[in-house]
N, C-alpha and C. Protein backbone atom coordinates (compact mmCIF):
# COMPACT_ATOMS: atom_id res chain seq x y z
N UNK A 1 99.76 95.77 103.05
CA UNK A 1 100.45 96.91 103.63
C UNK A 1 101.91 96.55 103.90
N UNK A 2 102.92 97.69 104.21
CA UNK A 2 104.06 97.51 104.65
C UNK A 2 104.38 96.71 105.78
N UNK A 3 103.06 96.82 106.81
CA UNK A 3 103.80 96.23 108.37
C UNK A 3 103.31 94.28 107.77
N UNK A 4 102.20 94.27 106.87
CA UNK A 4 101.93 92.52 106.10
C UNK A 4 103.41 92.03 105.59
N UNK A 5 104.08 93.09 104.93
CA UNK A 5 104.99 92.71 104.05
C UNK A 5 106.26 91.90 105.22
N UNK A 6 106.06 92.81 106.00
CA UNK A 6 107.76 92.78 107.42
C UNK A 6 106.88 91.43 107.78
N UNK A 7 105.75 91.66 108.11
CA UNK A 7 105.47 90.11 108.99
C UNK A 7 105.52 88.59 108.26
N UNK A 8 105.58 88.90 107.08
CA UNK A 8 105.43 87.77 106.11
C UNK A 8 106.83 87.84 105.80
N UNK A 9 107.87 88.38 105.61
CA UNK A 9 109.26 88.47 105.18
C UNK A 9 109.79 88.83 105.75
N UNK A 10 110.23 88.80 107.86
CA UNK A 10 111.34 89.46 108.13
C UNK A 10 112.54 89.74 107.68
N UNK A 11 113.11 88.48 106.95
CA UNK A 11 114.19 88.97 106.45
C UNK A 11 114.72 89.92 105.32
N UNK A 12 113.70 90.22 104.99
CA UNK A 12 113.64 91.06 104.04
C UNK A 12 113.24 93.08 104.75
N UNK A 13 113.62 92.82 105.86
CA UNK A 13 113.77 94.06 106.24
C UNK A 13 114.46 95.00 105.68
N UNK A 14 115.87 94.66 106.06
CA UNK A 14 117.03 95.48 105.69
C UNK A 14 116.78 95.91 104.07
N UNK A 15 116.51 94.74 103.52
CA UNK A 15 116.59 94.85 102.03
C UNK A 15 115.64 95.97 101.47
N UNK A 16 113.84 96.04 101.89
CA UNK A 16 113.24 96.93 101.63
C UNK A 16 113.69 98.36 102.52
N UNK A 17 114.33 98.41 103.40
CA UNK A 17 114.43 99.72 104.02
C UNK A 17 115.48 100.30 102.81
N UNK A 18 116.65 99.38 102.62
CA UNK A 18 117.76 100.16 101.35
C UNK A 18 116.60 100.66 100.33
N UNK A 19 115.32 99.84 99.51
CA UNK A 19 115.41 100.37 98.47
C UNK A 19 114.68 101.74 98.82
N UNK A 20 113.56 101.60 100.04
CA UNK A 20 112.71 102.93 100.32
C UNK A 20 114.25 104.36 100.73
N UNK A 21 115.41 104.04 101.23
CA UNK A 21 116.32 104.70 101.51
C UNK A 21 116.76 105.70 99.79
N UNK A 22 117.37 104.66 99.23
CA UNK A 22 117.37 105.47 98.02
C UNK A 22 116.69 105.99 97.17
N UNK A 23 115.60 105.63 97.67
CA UNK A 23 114.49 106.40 96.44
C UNK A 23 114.00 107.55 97.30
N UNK A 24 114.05 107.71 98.50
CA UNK A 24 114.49 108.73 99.29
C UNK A 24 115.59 110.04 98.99
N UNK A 25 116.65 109.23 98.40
CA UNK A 25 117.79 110.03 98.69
C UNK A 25 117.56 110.67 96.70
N UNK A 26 116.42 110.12 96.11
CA UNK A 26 116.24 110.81 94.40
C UNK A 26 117.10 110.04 93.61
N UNK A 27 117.39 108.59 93.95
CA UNK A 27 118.10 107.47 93.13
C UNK A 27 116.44 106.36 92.70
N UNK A 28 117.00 105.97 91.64
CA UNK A 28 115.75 104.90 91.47
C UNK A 28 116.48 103.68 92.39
N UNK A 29 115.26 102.92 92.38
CA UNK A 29 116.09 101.47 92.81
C UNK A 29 115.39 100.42 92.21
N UNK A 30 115.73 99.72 91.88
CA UNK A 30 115.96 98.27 90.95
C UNK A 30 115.92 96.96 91.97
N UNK A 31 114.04 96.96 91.65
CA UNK A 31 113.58 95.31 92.19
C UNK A 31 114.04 94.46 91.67
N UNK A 32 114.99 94.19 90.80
CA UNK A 32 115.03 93.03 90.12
C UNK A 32 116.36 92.02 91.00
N UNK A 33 117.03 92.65 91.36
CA UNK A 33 117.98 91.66 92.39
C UNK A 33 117.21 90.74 93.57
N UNK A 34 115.85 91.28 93.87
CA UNK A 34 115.05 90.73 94.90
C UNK A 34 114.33 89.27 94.20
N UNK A 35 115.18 88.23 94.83
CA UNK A 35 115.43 86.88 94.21
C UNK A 35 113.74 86.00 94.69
N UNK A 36 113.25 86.18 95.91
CA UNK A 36 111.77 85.80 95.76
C UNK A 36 111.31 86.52 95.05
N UNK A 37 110.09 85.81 93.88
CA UNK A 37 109.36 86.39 92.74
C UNK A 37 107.89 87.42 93.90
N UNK A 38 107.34 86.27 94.64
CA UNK A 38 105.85 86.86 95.12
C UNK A 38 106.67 88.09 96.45
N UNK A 39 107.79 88.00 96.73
CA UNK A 39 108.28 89.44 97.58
C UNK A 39 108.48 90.63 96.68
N UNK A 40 108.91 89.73 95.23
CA UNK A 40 109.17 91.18 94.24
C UNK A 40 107.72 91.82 94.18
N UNK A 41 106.75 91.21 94.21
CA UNK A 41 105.59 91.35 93.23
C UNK A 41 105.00 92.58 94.48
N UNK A 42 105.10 91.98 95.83
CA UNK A 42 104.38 92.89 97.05
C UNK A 42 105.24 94.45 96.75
N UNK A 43 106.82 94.24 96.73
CA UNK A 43 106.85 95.37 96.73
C UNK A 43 106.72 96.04 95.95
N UNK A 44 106.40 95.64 94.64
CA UNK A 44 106.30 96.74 93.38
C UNK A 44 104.84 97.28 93.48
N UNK A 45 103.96 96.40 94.39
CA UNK A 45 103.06 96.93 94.47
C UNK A 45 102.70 98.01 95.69
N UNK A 46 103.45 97.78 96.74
CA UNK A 46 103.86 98.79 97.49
C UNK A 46 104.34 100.04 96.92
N UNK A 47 105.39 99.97 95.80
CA UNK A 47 105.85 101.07 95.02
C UNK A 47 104.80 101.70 94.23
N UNK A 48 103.80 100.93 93.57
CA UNK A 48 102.15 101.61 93.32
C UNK A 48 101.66 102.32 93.73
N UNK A 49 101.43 101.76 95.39
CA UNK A 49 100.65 102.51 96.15
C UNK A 49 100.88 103.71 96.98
N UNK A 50 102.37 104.00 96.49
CA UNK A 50 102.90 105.27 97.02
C UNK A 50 103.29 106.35 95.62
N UNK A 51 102.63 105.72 94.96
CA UNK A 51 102.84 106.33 93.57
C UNK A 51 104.15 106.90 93.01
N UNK A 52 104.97 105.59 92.70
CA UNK A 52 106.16 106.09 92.21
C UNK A 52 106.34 105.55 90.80
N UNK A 53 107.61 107.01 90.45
CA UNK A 53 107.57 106.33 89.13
C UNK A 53 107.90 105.11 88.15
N UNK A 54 107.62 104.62 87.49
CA UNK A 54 108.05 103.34 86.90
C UNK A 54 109.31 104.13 85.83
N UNK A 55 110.68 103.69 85.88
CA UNK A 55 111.51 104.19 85.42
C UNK A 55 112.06 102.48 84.20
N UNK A 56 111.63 101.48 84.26
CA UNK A 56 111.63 100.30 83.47
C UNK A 56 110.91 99.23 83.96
N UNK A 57 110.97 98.25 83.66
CA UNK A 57 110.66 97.06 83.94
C UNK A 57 110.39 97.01 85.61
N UNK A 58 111.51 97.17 86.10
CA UNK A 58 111.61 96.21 87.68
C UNK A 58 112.76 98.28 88.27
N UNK A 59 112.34 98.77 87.78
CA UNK A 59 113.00 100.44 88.54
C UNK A 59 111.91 101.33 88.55
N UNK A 60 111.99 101.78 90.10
CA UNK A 60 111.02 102.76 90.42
C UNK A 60 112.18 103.85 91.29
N UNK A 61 111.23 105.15 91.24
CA UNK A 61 111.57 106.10 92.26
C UNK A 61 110.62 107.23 92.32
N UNK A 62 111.02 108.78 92.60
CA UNK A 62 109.88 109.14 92.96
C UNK A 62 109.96 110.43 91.90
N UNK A 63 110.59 110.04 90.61
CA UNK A 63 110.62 111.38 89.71
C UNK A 63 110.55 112.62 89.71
N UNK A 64 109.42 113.50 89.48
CA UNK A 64 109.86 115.01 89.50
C UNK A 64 109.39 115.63 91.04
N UNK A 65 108.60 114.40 92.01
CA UNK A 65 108.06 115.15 93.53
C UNK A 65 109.38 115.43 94.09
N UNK A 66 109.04 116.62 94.39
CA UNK A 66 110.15 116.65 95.81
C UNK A 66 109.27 117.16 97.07
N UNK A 67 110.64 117.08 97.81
CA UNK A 67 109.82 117.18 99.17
C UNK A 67 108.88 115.98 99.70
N UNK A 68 108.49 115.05 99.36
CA UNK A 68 107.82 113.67 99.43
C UNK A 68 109.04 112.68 99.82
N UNK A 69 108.67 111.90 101.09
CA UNK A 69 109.38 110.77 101.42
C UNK A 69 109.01 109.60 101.91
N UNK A 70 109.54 108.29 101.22
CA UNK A 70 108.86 106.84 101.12
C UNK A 70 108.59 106.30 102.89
N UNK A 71 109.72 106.93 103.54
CA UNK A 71 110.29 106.53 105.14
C UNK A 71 108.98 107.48 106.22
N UNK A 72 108.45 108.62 105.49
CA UNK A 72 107.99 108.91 106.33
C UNK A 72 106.65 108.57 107.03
């Protein structure tokens, strides 16, 4: 879950709130700058489980839903 992810990676707060922020705001965002491999891996799977779209490799967002938000 999200609150596993914060407790296992505080510092990686800020960082996952930006990407849930823009994929919020109908921008994809791009795991691939996220330099731990097994933090990339939680959140893409986080990005799974909220069912977003896979836009490449390491870019997700939330494609044609609207009205749906990652923050809420």
């Amino acid at each position: 879950t999200l609150r596993e992810l914060l407790s296992l990676y505080p510092a990686a707060r800020k960082e996952l709130r930006e990407l849930l922020w823009t994929i919020d705001q109908g921008k994809a965002a791009d795991v691939s700058g996220v330099s731990d491999p097994e933090l990339k891996t939680r959140i893409i799977n986080i990005f799974k489980l909220l069912r977003l779209k896979r836009g490449g490799k390491t870019v997700y967002g939330l494609g044609s839903r609207r009205g749906y938000s990652t923050l809420s």
